[in-house]
Structures are given as structure tokens and as C-alpha cells.
N, C-alpha and C. Protein backbone atom coordinates (compact mmCIF):
# COMPACT_ATOMS: atom_id res chain seq x y z
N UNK A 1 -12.43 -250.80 14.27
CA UNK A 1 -12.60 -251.15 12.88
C UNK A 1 -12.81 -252.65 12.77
N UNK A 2 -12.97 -253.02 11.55
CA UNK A 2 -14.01 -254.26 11.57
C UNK A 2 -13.43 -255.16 9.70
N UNK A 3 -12.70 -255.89 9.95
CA UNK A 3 -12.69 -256.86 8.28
C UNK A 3 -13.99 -257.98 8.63
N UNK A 4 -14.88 -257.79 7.59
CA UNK A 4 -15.74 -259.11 7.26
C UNK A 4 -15.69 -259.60 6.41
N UNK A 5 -15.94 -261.00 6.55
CA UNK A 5 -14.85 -261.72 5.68
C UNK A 5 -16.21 -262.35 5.08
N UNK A 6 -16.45 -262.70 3.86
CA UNK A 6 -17.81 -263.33 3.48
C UNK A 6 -17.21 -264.65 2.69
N UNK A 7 -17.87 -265.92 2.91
CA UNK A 7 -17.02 -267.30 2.40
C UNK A 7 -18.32 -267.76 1.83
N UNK A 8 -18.57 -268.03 0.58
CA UNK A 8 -19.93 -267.96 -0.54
C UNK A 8 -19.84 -269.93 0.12
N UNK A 9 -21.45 -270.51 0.12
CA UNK A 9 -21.98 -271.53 0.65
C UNK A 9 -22.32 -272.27 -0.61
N UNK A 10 -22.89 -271.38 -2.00
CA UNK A 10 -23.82 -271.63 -2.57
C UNK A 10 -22.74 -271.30 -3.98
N UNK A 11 -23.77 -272.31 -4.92
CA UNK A 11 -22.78 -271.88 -6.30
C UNK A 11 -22.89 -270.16 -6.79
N UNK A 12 -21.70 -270.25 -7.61
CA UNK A 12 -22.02 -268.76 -8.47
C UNK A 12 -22.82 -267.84 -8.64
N UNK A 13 -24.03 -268.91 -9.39
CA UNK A 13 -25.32 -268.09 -9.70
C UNK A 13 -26.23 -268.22 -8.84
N UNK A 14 -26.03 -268.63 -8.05
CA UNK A 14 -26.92 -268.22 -6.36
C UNK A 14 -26.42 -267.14 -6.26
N UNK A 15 -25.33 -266.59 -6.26
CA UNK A 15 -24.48 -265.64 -5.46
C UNK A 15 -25.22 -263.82 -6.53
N UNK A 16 -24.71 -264.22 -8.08
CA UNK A 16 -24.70 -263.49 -8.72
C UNK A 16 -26.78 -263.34 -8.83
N UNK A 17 -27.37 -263.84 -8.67
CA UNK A 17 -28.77 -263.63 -8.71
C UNK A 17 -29.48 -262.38 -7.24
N UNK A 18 -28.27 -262.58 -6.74
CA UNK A 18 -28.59 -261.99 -5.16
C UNK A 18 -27.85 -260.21 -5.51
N UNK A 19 -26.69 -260.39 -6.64
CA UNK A 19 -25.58 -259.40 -6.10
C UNK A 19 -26.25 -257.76 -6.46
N UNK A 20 -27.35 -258.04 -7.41
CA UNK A 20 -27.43 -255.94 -7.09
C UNK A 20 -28.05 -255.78 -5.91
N UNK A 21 -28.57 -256.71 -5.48
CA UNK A 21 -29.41 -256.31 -4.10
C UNK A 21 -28.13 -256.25 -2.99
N UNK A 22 -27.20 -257.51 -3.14
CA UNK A 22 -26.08 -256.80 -2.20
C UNK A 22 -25.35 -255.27 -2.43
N UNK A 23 -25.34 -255.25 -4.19
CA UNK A 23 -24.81 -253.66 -4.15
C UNK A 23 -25.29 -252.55 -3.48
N UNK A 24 -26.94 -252.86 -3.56
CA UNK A 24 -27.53 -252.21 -3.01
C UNK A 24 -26.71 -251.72 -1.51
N UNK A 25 -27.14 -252.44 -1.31
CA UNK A 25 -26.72 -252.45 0.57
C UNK A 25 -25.13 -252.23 0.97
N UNK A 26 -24.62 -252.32 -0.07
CA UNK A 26 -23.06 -251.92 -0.07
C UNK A 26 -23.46 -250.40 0.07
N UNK A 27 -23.93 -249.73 -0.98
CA UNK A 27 -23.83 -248.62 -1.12
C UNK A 27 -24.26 -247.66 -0.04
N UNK A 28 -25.98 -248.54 0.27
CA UNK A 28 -26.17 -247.74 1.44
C UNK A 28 -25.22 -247.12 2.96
N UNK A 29 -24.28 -248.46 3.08
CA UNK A 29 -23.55 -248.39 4.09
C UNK A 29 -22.18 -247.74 3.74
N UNK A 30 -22.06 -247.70 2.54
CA UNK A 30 -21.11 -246.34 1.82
C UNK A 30 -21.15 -245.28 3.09
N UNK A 31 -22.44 -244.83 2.13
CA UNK A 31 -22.88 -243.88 2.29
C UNK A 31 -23.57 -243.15 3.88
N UNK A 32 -23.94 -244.06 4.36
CA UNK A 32 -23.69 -243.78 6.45
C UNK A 32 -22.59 -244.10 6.66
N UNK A 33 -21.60 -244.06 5.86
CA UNK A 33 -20.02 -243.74 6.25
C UNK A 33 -19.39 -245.30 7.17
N UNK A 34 -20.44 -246.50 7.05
CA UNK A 34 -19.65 -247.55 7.92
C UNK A 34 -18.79 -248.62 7.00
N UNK A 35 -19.07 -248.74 5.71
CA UNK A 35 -17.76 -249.24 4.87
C UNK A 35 -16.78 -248.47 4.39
N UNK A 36 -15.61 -248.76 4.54
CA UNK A 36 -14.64 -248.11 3.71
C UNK A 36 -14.51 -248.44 2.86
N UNK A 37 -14.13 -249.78 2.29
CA UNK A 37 -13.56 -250.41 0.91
C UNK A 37 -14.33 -251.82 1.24
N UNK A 38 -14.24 -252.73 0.29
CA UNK A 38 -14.77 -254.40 -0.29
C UNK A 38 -14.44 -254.71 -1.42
N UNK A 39 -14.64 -255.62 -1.67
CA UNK A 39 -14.15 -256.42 -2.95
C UNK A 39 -14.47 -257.87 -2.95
N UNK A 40 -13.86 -258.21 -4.07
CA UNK A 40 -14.30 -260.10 -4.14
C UNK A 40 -13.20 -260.65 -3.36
N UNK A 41 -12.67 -261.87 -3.69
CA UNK A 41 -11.81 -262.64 -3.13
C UNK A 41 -11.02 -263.16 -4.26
N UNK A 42 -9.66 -263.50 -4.02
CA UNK A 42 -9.53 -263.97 -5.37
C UNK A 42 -9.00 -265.34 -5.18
N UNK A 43 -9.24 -266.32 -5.61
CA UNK A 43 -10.25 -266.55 -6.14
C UNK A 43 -11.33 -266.64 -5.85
N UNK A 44 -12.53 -265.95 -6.69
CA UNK A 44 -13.80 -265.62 -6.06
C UNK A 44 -14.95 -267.09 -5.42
N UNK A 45 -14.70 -266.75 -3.62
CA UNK A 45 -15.13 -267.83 -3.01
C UNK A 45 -15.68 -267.09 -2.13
N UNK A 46 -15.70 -266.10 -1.91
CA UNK A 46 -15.99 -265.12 -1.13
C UNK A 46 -16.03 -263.41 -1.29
N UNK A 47 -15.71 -262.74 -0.40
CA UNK A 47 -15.41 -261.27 -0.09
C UNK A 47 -15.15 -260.77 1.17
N UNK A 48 -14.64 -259.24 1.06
CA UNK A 48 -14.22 -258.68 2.28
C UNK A 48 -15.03 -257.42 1.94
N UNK A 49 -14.93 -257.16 3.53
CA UNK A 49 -15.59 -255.55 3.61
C UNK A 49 -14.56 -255.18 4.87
N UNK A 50 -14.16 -253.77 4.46
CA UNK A 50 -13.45 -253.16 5.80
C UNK A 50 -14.40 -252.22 6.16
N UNK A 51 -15.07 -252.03 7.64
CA UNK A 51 -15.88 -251.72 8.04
C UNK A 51 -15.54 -250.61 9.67
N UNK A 52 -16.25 -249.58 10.03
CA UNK A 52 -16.38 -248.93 11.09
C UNK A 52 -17.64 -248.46 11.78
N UNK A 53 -17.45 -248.85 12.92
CA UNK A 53 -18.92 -248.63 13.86
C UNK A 53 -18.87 -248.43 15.37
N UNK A 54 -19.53 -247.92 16.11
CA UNK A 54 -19.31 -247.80 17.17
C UNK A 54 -19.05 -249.03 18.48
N UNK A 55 -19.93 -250.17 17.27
CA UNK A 55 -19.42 -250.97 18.62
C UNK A 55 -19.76 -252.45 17.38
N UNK A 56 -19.10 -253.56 17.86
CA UNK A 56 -19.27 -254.99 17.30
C UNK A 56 -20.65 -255.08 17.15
N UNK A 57 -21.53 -254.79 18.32
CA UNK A 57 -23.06 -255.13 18.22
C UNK A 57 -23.62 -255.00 17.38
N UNK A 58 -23.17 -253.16 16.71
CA UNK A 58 -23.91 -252.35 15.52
C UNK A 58 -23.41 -253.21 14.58
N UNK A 59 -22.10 -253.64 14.24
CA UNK A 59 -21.25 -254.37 13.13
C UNK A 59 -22.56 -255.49 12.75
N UNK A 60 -22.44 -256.31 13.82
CA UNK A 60 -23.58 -257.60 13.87
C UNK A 60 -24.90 -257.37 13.13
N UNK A 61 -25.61 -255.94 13.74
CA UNK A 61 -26.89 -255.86 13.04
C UNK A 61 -26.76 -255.66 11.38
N UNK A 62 -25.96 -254.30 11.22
CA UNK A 62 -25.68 -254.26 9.81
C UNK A 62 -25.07 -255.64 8.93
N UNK A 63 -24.54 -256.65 9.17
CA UNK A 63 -24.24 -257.89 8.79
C UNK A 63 -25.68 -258.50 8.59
N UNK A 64 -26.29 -258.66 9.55
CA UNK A 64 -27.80 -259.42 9.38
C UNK A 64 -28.67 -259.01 8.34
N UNK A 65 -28.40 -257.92 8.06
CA UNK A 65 -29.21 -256.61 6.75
C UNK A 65 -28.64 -257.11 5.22
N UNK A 66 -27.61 -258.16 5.52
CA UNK A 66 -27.14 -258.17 4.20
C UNK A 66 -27.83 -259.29 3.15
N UNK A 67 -28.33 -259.21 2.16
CA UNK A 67 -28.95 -260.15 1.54
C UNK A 67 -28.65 -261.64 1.28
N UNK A 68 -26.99 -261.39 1.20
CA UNK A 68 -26.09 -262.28 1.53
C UNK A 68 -26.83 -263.47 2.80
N UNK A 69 -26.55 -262.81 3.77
CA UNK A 69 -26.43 -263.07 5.30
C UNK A 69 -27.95 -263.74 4.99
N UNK A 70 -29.19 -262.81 4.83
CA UNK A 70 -30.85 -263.05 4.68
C UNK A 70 -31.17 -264.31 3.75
N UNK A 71 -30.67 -264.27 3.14
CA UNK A 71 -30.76 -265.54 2.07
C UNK A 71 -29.90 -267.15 1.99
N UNK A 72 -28.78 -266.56 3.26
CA UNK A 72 -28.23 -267.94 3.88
C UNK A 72 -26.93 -268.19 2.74
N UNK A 73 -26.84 -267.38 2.15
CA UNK A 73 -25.93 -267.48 0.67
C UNK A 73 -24.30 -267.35 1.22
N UNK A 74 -23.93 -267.28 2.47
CA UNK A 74 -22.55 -266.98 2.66
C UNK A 74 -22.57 -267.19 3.98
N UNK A 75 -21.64 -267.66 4.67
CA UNK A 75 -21.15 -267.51 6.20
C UNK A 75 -20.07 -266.37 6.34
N UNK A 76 -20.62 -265.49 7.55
CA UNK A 76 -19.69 -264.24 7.63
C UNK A 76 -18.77 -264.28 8.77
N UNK A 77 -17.75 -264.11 8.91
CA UNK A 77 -16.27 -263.97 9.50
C UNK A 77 -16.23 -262.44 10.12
N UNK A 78 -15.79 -262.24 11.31
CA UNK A 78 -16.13 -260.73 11.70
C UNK A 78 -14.50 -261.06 12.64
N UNK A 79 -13.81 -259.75 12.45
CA UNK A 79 -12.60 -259.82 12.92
C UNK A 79 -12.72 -258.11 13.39
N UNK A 80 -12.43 -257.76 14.30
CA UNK A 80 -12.38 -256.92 14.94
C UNK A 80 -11.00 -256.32 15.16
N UNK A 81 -10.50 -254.82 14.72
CA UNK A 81 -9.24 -254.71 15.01
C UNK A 81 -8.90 -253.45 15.07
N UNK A 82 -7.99 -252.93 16.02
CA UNK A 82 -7.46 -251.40 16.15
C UNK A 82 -6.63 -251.07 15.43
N UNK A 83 -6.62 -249.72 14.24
CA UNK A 83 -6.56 -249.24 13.28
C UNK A 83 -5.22 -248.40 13.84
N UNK A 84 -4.35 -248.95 13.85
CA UNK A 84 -3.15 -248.00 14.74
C UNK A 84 -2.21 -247.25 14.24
N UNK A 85 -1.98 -247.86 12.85
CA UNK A 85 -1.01 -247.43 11.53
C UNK A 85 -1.99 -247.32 10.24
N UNK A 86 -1.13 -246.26 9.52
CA UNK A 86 -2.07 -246.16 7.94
C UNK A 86 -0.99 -245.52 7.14
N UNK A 87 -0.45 -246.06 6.04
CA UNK A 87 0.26 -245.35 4.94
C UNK A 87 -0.17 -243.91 4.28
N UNK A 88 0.71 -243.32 4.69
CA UNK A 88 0.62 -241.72 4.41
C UNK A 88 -0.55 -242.03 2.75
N UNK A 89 0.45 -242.44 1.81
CA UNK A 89 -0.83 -242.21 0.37
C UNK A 89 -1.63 -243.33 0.14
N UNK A 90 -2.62 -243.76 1.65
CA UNK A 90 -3.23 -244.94 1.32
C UNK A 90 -4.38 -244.92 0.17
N UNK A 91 -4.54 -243.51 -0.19
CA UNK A 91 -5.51 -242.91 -1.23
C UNK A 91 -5.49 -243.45 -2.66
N UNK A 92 -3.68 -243.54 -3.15
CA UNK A 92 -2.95 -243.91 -3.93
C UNK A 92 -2.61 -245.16 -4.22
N UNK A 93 -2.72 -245.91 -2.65
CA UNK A 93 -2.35 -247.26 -3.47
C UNK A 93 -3.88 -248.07 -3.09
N UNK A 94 -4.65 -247.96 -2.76
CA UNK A 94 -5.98 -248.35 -3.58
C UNK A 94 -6.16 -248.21 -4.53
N UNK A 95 -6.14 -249.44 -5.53
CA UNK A 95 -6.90 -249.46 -7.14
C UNK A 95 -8.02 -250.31 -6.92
């Protein structure tokens, strides 16, 4: 498993001019099942994505895909980590 950590370079509305195209690409990777959860940062200077893939490499390419990443709008943080424990109703305490 995989936290990427995204730390914004560029003001606000750099960020927010870019962001349905990042939704975009959030979603896609929803949806091939390699994000679990993301969000902003608070205070918003950044974001996280908790992420799964077969290997760091794949992590890397899908990072490069991000509009974010393509447009130079953020430096990305990649932390790599084994998923060893999980709270029985982790379903529940995600809001």
C-alpha cells in the first residue's frame, strides 16, 4: 500500500483551475480499484491519496498521469507501507 502525499507549489487558483481534471483522474483510479480514499490537507497546502498496486513502479506511473504532477502544480511524496492492522468498523469511522 502506498500514502501520496501531494504539497501544492503554485497558488490556489493554479490548483483549483486544474482540479476537475484531477477529479477526473481520481475517479478513474477509483474505479481500477488503485485508490482507496484522498482528501485535501488541512490546512489546504496540499493532499493525500491512500493508494494500492502491485508494485511502487506502477504507483510511479499512475502519479505521472496526474494533472497535478503534468502541469508541475505540486511535488509528490510517495511513502510506501505494509497494511498489517485495520479497525474492525473502518467503514464507520470514515466521514
Amino acid at each position: 500500500m502506498f500514502i501520496i502525499e501531494l504539497i501544492y507549489k503554485v497558488p490556489l487558483t493554479e490548483i483549483d483551475a486544474h482540479m476537475k481534471a484531477h477529479v477526473i483522474y481520481l475517479n478513474k483510479h477509483y474505479k481500477a480499484k488503485n485508490f482507496l480514499m484522498s482528501g485535501r490537507k488541512i490546512p489546504r497546502e496540499g493532499g493525500i491519496i491512500i493508494a494500492t498496486a502491485s508494485s511502487k513502479k506502477e504507483i510511479e506511473k499512475i502519479i505521472k498521469r496526474d494533472p497535478f504532477y503534468k502541469n508541475k502544480l505540486a511535488d509528490f511524496r510517495l511513502i510506501e507501507f505494509n497494511a498489517s492492522q485495520k479497525a474492525e468498523d473502518i467503514n464507520e469511522l470514515i466521514k
